[in-house]
N, C-alpha and C. Protein backbone atom coordinates (compact mmCIF):
# COMPACT_ATOMS: atom_id res chain seq x y z
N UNK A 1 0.81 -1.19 0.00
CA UNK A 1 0.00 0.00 0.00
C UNK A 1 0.86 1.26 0.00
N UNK A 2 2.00 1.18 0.25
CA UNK A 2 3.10 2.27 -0.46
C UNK A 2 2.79 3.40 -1.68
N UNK A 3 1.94 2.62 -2.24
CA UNK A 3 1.66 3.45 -3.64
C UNK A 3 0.92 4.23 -3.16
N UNK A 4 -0.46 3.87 -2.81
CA UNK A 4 -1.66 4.29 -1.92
C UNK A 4 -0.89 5.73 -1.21
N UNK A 5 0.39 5.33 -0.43
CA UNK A 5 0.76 6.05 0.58
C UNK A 5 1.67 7.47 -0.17
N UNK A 6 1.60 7.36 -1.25
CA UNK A 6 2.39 8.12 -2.26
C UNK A 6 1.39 9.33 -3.06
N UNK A 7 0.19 8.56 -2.52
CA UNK A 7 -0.43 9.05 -3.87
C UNK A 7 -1.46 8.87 -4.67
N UNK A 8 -1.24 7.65 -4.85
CA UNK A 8 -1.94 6.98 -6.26
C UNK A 8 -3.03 6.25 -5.74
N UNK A 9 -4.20 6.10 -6.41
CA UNK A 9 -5.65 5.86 -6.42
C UNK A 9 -5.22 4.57 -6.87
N UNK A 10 -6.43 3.57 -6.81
CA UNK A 10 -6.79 2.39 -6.81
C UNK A 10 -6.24 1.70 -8.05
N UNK A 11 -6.56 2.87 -9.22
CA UNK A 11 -6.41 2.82 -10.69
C UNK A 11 -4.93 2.76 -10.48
N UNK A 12 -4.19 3.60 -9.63
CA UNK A 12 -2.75 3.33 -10.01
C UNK A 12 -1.71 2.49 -9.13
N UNK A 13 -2.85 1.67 -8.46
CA UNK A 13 -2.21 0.26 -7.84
C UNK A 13 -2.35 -0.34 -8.63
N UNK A 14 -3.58 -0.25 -9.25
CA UNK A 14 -3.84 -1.72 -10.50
C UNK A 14 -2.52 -1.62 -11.65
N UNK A 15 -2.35 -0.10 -11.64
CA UNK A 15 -1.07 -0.15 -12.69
C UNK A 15 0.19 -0.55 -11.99
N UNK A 16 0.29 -0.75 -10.73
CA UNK A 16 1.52 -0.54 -10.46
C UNK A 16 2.07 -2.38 -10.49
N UNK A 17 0.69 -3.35 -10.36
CA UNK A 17 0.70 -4.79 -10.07
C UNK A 17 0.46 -5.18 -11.48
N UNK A 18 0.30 -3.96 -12.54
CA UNK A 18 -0.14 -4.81 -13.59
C UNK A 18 -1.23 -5.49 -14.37
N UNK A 19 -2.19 -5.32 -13.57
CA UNK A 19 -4.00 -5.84 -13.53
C UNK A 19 -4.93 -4.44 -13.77
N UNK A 20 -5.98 -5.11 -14.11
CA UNK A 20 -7.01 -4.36 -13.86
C UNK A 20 -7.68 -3.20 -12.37
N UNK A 21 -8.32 -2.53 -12.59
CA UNK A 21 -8.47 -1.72 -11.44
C UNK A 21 -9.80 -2.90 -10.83
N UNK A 22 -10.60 -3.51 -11.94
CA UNK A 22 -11.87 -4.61 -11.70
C UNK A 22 -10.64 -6.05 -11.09
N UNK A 23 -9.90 -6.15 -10.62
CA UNK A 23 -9.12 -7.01 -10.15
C UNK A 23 -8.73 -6.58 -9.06
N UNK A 24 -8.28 -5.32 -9.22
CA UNK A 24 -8.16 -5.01 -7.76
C UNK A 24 -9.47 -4.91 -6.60
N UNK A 25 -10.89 -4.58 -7.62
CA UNK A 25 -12.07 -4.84 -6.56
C UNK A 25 -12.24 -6.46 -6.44
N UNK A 26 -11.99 -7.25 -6.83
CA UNK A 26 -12.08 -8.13 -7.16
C UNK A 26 -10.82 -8.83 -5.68
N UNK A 27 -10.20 -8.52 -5.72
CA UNK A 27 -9.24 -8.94 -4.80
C UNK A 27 -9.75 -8.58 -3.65
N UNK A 28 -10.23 -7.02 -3.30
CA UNK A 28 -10.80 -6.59 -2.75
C UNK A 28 -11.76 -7.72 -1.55
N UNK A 29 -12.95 -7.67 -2.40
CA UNK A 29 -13.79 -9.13 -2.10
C UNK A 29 -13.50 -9.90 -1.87
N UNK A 30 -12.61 -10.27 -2.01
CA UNK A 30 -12.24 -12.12 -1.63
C UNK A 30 -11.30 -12.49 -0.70
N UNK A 31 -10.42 -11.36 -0.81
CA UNK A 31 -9.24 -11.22 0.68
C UNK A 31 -9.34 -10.27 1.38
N UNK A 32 -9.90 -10.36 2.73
CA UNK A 32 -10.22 -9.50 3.44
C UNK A 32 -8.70 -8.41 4.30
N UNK A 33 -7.67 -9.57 3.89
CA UNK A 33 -6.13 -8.87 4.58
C UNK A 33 -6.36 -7.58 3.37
N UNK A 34 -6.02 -7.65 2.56
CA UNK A 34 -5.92 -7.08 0.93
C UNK A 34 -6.99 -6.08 1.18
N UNK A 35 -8.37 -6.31 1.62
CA UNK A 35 -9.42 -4.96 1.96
C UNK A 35 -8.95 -4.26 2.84
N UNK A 36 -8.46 -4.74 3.79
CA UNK A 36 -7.79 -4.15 5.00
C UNK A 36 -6.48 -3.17 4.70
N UNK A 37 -5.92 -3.51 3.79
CA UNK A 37 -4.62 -2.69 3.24
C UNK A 37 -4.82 -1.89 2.74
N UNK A 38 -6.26 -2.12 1.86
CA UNK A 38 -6.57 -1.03 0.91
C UNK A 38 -7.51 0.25 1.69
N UNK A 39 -8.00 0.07 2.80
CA UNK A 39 -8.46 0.70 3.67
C UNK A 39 -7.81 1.72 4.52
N UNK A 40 -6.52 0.52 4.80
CA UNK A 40 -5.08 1.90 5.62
C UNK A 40 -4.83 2.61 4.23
N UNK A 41 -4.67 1.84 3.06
CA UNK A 41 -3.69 2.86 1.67
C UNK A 41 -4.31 4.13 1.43
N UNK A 42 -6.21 4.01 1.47
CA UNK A 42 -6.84 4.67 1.24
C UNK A 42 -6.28 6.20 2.14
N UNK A 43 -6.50 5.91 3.29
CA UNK A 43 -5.96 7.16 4.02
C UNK A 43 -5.14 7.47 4.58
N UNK A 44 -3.63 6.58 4.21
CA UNK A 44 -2.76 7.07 3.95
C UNK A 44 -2.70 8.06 2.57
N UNK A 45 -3.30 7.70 1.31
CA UNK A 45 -3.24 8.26 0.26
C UNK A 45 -4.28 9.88 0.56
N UNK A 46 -4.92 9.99 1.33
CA UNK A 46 -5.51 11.19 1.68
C UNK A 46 -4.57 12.18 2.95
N UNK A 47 -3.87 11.27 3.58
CA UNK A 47 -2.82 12.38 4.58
C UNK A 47 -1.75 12.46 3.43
N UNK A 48 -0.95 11.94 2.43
CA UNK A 48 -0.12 12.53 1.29
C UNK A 48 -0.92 13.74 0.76
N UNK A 49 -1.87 13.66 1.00
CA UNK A 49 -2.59 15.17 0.17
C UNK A 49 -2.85 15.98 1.03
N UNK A 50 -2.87 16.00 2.26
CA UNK A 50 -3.16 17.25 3.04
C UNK A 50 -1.99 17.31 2.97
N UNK A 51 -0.46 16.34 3.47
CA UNK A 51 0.34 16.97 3.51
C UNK A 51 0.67 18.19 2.40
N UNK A 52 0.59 17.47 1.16
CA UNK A 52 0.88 18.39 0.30
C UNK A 52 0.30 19.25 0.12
N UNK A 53 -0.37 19.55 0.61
CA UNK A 53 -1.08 20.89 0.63
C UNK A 53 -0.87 22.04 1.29
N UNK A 54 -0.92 21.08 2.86
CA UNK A 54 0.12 22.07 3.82
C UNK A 54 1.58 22.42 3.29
N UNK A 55 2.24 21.79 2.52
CA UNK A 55 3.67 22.11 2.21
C UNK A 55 3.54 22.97 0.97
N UNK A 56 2.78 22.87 0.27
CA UNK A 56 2.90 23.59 -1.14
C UNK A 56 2.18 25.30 -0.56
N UNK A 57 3.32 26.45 -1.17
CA UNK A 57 2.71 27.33 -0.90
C UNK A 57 1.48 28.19 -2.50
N UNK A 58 1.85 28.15 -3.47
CA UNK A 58 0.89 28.83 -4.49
C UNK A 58 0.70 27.92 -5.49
N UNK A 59 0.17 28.48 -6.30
CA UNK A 59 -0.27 27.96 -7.83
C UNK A 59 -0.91 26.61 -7.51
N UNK A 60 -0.82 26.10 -8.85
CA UNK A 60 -1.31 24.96 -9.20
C UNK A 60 -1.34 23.48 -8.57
N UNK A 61 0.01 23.51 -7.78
CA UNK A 61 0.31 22.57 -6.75
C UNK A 61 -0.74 22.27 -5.38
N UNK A 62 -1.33 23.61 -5.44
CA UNK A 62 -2.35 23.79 -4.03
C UNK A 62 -3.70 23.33 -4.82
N UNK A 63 -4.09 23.80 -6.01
CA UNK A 63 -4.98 22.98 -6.84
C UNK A 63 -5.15 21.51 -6.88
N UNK A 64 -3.78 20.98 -7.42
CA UNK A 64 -3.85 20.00 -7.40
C UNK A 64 -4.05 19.19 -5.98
N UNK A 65 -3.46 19.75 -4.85
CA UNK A 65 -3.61 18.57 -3.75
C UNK A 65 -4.72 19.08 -3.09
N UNK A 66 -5.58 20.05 -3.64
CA UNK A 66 -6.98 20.20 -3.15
C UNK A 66 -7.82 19.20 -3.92
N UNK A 67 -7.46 18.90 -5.28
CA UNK A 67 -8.54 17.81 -6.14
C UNK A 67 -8.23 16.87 -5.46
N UNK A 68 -6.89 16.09 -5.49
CA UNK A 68 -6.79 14.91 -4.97
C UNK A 68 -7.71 14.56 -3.57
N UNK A 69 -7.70 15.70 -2.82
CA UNK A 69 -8.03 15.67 -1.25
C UNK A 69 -10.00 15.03 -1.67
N UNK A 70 -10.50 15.78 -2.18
CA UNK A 70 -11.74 16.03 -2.81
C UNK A 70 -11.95 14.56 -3.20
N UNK A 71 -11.06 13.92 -4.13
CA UNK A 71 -11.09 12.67 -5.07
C UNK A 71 -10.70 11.47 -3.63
N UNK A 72 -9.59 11.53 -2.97
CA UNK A 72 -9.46 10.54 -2.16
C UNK A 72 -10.27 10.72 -0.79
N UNK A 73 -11.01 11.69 -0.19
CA UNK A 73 -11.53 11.62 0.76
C UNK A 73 -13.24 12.50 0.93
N UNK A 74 -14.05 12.71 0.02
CA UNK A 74 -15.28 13.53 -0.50
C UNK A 74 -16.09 13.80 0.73
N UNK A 75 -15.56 13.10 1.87
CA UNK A 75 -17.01 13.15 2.73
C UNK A 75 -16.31 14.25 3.81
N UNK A 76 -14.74 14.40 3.71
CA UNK A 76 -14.59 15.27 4.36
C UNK A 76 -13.89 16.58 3.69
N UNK A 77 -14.05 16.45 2.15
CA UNK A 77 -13.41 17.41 1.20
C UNK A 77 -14.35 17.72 0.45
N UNK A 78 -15.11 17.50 0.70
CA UNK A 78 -16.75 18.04 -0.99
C UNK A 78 -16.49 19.29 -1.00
N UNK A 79 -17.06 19.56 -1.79
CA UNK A 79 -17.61 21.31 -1.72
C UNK A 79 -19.12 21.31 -1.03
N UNK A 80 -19.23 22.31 0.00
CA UNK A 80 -20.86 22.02 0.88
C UNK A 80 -20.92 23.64 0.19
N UNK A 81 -22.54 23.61 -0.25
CA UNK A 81 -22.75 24.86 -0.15
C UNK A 81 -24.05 25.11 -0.33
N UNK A 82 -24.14 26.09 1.10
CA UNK A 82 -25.28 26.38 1.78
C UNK A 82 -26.20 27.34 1.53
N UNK A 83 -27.59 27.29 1.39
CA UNK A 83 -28.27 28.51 0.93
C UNK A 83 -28.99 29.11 2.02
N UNK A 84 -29.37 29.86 2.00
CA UNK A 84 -30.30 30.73 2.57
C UNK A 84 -32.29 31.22 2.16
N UNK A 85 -33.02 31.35 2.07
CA UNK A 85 -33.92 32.04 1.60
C UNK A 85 -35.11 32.93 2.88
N UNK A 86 -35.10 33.95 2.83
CA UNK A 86 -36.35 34.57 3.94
C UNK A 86 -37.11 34.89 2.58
N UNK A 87 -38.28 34.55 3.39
CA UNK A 87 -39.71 35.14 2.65
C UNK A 87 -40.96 35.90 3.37
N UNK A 88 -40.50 36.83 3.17
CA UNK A 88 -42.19 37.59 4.39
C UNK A 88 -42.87 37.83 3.65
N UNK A 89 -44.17 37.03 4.54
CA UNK A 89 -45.90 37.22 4.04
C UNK A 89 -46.50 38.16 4.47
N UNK A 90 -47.58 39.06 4.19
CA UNK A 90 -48.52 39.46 5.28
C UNK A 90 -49.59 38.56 5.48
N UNK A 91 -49.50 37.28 6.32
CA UNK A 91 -50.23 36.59 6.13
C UNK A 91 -51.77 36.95 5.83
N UNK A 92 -52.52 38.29 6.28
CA UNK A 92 -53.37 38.87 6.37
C UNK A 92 -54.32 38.87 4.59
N UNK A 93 -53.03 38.99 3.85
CA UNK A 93 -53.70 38.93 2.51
C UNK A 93 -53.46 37.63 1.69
N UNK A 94 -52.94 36.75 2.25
CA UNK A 94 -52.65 35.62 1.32
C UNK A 94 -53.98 34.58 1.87
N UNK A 95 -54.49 34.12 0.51
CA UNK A 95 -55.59 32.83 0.59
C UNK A 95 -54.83 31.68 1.10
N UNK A 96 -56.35 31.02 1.74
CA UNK A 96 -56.30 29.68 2.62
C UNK A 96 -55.12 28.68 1.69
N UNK A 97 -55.12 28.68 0.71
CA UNK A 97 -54.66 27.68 -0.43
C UNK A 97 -53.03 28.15 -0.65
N UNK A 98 -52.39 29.33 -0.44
CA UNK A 98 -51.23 30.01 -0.78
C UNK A 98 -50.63 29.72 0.89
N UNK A 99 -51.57 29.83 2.03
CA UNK A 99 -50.94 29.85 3.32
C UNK A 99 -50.65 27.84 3.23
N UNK A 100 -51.26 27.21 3.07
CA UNK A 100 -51.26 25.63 2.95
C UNK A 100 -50.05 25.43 2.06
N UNK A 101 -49.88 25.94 0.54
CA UNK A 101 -48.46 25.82 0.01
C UNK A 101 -47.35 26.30 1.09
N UNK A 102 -47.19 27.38 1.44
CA UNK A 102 -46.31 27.96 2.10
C UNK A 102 -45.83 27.05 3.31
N UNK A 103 -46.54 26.35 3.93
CA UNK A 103 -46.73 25.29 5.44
C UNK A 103 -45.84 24.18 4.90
N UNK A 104 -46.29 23.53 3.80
CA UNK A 104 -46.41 22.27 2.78
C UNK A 104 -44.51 22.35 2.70
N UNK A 105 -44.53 24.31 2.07
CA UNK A 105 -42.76 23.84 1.98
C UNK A 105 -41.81 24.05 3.05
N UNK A 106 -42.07 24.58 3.69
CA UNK A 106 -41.59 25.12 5.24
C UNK A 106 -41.38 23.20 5.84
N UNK A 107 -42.55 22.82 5.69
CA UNK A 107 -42.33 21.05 6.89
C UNK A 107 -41.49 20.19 5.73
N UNK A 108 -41.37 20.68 4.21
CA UNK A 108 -40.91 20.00 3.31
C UNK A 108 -41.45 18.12 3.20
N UNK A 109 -40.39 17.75 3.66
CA UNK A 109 -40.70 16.22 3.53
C UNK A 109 -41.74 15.52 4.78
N UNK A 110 -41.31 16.07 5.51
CA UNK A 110 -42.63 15.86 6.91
C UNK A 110 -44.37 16.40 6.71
N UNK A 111 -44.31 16.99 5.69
CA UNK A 111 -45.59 17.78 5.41
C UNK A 111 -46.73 16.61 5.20
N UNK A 112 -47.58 16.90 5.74
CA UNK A 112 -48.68 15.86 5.89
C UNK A 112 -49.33 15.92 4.37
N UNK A 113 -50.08 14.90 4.24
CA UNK A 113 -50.20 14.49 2.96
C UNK A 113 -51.20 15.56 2.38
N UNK A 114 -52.24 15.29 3.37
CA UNK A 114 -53.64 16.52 3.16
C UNK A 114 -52.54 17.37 4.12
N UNK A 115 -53.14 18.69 3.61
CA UNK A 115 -53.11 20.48 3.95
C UNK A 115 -53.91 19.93 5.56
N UNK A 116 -53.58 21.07 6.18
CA UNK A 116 -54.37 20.91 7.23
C UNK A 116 -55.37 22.05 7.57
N UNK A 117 -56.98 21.88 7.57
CA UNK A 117 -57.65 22.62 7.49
C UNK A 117 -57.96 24.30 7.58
N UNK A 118 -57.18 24.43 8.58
CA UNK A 118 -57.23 25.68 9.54
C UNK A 118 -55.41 26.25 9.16
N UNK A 119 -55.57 27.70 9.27
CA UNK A 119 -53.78 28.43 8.91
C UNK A 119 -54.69 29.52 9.47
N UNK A 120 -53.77 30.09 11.33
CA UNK A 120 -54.23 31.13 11.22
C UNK A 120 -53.22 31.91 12.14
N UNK A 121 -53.45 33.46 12.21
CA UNK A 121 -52.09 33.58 13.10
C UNK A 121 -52.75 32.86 14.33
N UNK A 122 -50.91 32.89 15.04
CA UNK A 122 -51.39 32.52 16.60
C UNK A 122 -51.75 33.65 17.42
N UNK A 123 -52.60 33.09 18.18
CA UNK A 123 -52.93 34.45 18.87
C UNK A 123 -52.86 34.53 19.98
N UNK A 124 -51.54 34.18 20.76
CA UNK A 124 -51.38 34.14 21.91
C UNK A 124 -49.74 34.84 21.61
N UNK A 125 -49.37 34.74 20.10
CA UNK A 125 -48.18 35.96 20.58
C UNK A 125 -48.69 37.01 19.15
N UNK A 126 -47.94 37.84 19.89
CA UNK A 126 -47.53 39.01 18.78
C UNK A 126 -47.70 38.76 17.45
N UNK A 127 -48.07 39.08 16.26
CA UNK A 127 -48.26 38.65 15.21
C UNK A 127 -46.77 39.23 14.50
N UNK A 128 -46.47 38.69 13.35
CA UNK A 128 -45.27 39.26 12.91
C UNK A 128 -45.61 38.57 11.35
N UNK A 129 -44.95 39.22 10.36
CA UNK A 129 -45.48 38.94 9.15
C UNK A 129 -45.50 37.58 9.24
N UNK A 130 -44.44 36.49 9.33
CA UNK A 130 -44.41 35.22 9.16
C UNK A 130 -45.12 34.37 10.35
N UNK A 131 -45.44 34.67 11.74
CA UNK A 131 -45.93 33.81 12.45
C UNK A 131 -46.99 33.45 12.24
N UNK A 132 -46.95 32.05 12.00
CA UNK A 132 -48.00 31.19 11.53
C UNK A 132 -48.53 30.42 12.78
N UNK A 133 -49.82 29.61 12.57
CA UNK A 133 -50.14 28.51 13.62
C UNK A 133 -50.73 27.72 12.66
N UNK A 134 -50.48 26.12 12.73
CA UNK A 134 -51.24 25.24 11.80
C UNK A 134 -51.83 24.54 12.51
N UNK A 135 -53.31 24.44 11.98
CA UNK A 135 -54.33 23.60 13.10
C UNK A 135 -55.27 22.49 12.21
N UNK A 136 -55.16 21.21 12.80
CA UNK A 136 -55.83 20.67 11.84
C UNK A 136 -57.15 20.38 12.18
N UNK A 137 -58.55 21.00 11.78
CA UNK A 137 -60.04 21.22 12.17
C UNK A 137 -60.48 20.79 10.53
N UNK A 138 -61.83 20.56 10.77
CA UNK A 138 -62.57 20.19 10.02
C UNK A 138 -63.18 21.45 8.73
N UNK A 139 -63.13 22.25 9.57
CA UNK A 139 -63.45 23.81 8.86
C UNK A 139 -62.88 24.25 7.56
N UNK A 140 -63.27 25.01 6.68
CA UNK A 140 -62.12 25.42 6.04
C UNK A 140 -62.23 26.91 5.76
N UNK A 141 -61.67 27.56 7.39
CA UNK A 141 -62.04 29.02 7.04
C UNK A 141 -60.65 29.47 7.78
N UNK A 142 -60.42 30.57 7.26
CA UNK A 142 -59.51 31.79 8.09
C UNK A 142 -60.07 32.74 8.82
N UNK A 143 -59.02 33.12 9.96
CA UNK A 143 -59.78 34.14 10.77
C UNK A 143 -58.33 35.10 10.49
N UNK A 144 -59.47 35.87 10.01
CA UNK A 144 -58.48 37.10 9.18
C UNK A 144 -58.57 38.60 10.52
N UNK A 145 -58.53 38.53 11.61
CA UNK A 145 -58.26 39.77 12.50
C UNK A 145 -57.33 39.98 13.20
């Protein structure tokens, strides 16, 4: 796993033994010492890239051992990137049917299948453009005061 520890991806163990990279999964599977090596090579082959990263000061060199980092280790090198969105309502003028979308994407994947009858402010605090209360009643009215 030297190679691994150098550097080189899976593809360039398979070159370095001569075989296929499907041989090396293949080996993989069937010898568990050999999974085990390839497991330390793996991150050994990801501390060769931070090192080099830490050691390289400009250009292209810092490129490069940022891809590698990205390519040999993704879950702690991805690119994450985060959004934001605010949206203020006056809830006061938006219909029963626009306040139910709005709920629907706010709970996203938790959002109950049916809308839930009732969207009205709460009225036990302060109203503020976005404070909502979702109530699920049989009704299908707003109390617009």
């Amino acid at each position: 796993m030297e190679q691994m520890a150098s550097g080189y991806s899976l593809a360039g163990l398979a070159g370095f033994f001569r075989v296929s990279k499907e041989t090396i999964y293949e080996w993989i599977a069937r010898h568990s010492e050999f999974a085990d090596a390839v497991k330390i090579g793996r991150v050994a082959r990801t501390r060769f890239h931070e090192n080099k990263l830490n050691t390289t000061q400009v250009g292209v060199g810092v490129t490069a051992a940022i891809f590698g980092l990205k390519n040999s280790d993704p879950d702690e090198w991805r690119d994450v990137i985060h959004s934001e969105r605010t949206i203020t309502h006056n809830i006061k003028q938006l219909t029963t049917e626009e306040l139910h979308r709005i709920a629907a994407r706010a709970l996203g994947p938790q959002a109950p299948a049916q809308p839930p009858a009732l969207i009205e402010l709460n009225p036990k605090a302060k109203p503020k453009a976005c404070d909502v209360q979702v109530t699920d009643q049989q009704s299908d009215r707003r109390d617009d005061q």
